[in-house]
Protein backbone atom coordinates (compact mmCIF):
# COMPACT_ATOMS: atom_id res chain seq x y z
CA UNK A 1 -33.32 -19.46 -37.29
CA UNK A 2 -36.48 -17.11 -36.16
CA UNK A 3 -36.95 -16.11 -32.47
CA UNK A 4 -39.95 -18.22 -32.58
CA UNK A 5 -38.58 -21.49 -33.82
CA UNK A 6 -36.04 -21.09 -30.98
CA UNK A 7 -39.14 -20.73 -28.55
CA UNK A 8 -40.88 -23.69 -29.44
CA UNK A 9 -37.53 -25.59 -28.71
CA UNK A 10 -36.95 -24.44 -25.90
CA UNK A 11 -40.72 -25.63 -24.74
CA UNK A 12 -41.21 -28.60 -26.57
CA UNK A 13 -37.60 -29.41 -24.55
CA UNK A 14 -38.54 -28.71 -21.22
CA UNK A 15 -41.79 -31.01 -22.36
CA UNK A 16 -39.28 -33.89 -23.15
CA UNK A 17 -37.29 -33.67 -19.63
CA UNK A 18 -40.72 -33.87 -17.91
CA UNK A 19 -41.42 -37.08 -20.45
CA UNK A 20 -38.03 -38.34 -19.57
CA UNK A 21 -38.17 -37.81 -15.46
CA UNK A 22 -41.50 -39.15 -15.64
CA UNK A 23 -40.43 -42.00 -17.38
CA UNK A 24 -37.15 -42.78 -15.58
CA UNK A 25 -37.66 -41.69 -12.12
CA UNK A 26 -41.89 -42.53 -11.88
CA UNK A 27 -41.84 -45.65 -14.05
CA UNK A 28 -45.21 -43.84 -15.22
CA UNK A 29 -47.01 -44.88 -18.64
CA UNK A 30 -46.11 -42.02 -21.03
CA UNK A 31 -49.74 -40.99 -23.09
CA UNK A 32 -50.42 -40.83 -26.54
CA UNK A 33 -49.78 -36.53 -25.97
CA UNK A 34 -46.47 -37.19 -24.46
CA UNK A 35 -45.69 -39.32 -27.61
CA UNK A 36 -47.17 -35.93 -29.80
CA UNK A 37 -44.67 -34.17 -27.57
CA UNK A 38 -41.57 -36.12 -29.34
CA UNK A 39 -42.97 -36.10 -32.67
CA UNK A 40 -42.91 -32.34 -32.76
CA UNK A 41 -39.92 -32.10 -30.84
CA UNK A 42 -38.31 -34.82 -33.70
CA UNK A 43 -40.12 -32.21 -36.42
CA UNK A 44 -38.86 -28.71 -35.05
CA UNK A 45 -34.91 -30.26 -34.68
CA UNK A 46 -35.13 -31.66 -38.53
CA UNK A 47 -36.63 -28.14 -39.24
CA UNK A 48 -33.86 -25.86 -37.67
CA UNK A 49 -31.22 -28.48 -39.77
CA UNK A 50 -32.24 -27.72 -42.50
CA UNK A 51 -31.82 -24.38 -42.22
């Protein structure tokens, strides 16, 4: 797995704790661009799976 692969985890992770805190902690609405969040975050872990 590249370098940047591994970066884009790492920040599309840090984007789902802030989703999750928000969520749990805040009982806040998440947006549609926290849902984008997830989707990418769902694409990137099938991507470093696979290879």
């Amino acid at each position: 797995m590249s370098g940047s692969t591994l970066f884009n985890l790492s920040l599309l992770t840090s984007d789902m704790w802030a989703v999750a805190i928000r969520l749990l902690f805040y009982q806040q609405q998440v947006k549609i661009s926290d849902r984008s969040f997830a989707r990418d975050h769902n694409t990137l872990h099938i991507y470093a799976h696979k290879i």
